[in-house]
C-alpha atoms as a PDB file:
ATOM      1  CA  UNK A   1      11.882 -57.967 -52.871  1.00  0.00           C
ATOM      2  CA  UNK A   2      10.896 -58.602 -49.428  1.00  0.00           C
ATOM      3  CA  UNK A   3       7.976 -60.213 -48.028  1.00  0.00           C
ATOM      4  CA  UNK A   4       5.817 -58.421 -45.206  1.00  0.00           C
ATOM      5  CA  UNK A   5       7.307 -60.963 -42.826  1.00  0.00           C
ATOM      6  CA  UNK A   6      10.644 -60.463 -43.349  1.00  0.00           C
ATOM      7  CA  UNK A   7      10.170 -56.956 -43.389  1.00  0.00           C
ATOM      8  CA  UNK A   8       8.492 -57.168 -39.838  1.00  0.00           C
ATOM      9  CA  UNK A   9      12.042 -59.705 -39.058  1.00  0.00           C
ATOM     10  CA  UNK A  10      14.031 -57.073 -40.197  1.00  0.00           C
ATOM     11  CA  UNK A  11      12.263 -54.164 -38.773  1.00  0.00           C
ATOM     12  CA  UNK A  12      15.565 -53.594 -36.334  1.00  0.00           C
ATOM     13  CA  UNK A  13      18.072 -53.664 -39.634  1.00  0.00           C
ATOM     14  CA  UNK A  14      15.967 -51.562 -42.128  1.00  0.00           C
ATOM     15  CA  UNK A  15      15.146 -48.701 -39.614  1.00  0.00           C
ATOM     16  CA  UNK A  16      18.717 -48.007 -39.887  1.00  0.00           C
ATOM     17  CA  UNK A  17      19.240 -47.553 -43.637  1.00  0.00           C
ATOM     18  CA  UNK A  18      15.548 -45.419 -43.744  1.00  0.00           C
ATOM     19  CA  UNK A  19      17.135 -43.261 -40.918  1.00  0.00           C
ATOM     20  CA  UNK A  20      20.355 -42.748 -43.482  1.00  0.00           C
ATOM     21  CA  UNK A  21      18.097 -42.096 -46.020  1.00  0.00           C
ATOM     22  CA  UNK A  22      15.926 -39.492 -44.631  1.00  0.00           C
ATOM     23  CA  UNK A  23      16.810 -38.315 -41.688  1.00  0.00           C
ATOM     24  CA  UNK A  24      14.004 -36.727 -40.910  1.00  0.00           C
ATOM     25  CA  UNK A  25      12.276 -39.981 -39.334  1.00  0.00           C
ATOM     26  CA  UNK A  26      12.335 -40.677 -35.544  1.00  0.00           C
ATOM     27  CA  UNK A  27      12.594 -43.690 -33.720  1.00  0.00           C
ATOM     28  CA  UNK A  28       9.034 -42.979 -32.314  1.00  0.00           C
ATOM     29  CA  UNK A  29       7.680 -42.711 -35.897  1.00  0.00           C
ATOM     30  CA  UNK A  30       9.265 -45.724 -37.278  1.00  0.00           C
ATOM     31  CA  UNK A  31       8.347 -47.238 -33.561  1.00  0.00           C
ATOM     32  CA  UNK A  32       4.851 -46.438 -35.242  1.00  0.00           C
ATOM     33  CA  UNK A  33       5.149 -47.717 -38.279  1.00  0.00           C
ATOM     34  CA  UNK A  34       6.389 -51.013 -37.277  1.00  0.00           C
ATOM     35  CA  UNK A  35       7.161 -52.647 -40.350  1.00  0.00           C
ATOM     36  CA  UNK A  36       3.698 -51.493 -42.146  1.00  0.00           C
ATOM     37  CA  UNK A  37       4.500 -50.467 -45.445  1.00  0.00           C
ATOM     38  CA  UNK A  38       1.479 -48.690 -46.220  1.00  0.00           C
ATOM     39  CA  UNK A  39       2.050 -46.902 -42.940  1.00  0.00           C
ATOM     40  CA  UNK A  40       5.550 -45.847 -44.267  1.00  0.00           C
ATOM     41  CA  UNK A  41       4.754 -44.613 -47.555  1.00  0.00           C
ATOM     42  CA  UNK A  42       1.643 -42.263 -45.892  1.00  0.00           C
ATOM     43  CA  UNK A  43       4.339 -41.041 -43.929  1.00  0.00           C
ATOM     44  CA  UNK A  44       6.852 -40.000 -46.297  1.00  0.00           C
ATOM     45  CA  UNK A  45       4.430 -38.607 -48.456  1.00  0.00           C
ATOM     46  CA  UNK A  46       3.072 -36.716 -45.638  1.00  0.00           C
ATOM     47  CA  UNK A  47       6.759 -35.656 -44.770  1.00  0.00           C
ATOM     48  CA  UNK A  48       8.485 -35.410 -48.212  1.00  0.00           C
ATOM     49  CA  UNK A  49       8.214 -32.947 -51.132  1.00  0.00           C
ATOM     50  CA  UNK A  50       8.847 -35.593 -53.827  1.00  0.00           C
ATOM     51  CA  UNK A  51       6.545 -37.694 -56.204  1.00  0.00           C
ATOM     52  CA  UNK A  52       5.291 -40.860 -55.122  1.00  0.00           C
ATOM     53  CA  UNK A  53       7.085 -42.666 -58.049  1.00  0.00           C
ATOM     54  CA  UNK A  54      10.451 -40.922 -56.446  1.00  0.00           C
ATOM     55  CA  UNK A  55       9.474 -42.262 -53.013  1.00  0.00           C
ATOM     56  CA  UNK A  56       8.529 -46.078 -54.160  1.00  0.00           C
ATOM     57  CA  UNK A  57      11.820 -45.879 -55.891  1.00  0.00           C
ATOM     58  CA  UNK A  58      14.200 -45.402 -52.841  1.00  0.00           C
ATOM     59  CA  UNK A  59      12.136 -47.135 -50.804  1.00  0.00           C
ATOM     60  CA  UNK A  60      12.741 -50.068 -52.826  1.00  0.00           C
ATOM     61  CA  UNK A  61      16.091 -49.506 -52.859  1.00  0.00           C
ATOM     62  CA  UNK A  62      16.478 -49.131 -49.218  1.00  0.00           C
ATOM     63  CA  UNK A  63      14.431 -52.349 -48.632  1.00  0.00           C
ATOM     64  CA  UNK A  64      16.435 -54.680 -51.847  1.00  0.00           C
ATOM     65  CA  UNK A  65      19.290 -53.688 -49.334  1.00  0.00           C
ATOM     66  CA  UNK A  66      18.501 -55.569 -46.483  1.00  0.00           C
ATOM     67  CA  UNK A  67      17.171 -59.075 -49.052  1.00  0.00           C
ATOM     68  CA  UNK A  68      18.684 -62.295 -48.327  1.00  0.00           C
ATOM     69  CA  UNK A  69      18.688 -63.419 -51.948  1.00  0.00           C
ATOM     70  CA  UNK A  70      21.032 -59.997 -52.679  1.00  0.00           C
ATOM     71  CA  UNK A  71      22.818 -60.097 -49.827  1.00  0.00           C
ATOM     72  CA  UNK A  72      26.632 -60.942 -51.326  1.00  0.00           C
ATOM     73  CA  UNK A  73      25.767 -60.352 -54.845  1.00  0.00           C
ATOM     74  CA  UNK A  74      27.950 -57.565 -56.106  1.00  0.00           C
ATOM     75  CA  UNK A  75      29.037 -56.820 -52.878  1.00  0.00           C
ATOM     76  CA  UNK A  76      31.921 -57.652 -50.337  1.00  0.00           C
ATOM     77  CA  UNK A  77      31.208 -61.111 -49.380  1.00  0.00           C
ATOM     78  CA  UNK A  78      32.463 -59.891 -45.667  1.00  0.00           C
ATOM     79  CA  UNK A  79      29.668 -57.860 -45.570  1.00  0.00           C
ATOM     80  CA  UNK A  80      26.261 -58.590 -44.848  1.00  0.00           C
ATOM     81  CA  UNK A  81      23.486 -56.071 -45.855  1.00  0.00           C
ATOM     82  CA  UNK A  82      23.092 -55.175 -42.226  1.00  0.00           C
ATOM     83  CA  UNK A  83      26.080 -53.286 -42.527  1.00  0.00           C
ATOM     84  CA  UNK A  84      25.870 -52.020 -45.839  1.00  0.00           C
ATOM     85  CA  UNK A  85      24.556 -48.311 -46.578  1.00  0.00           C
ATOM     86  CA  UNK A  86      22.136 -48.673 -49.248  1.00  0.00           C
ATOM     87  CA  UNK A  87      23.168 -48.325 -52.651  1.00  0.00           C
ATOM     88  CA  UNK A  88      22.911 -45.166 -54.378  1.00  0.00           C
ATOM     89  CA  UNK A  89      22.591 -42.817 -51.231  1.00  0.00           C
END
């Protein structure tokens, strides 16, 4: 899982895959969020018809996605997580 810090590192990267996952989300509101967790959940549960158990769940999969310590397991070691959709979407 990812620390706060690397999320904020990140923040570029992981934009991305929440964009593919629900493409609902603007620039301007992830501009907002800026790496703030808590932020991001309040907004998807503000924005999404699903449980918060359903929302933790892909969130954590977008986010495992983008960690280092995943990064070429079980994946094309070509291919870094930055250019990898994240699993199961």
């Amino acid at each position: 899982m990812l620390t706060e810090r690397q999320i904020k590192t990140k923040w570029h990267y992981i934009k991305g895959g929440l964009r593919n996952m629900w493409g609902h989300l603007t620039e301007e509101d992830l501009n907002e969020v800026d790496g703030d967790m808590d932020r991001l959940r309040l907004l998807l549960s503000k924005t999404l018809n699903e449980s918060t158990e359903t929302i933790e769940a892909d969130l954590k999969r977008v986010l495992d996605s983008y960690d280092n310590a995943s990064d070429m397991a079980d994946h094309d070691t070509n291919q870094s997580s930055y250019m990898r959709t994240p699993e199961g979407f």
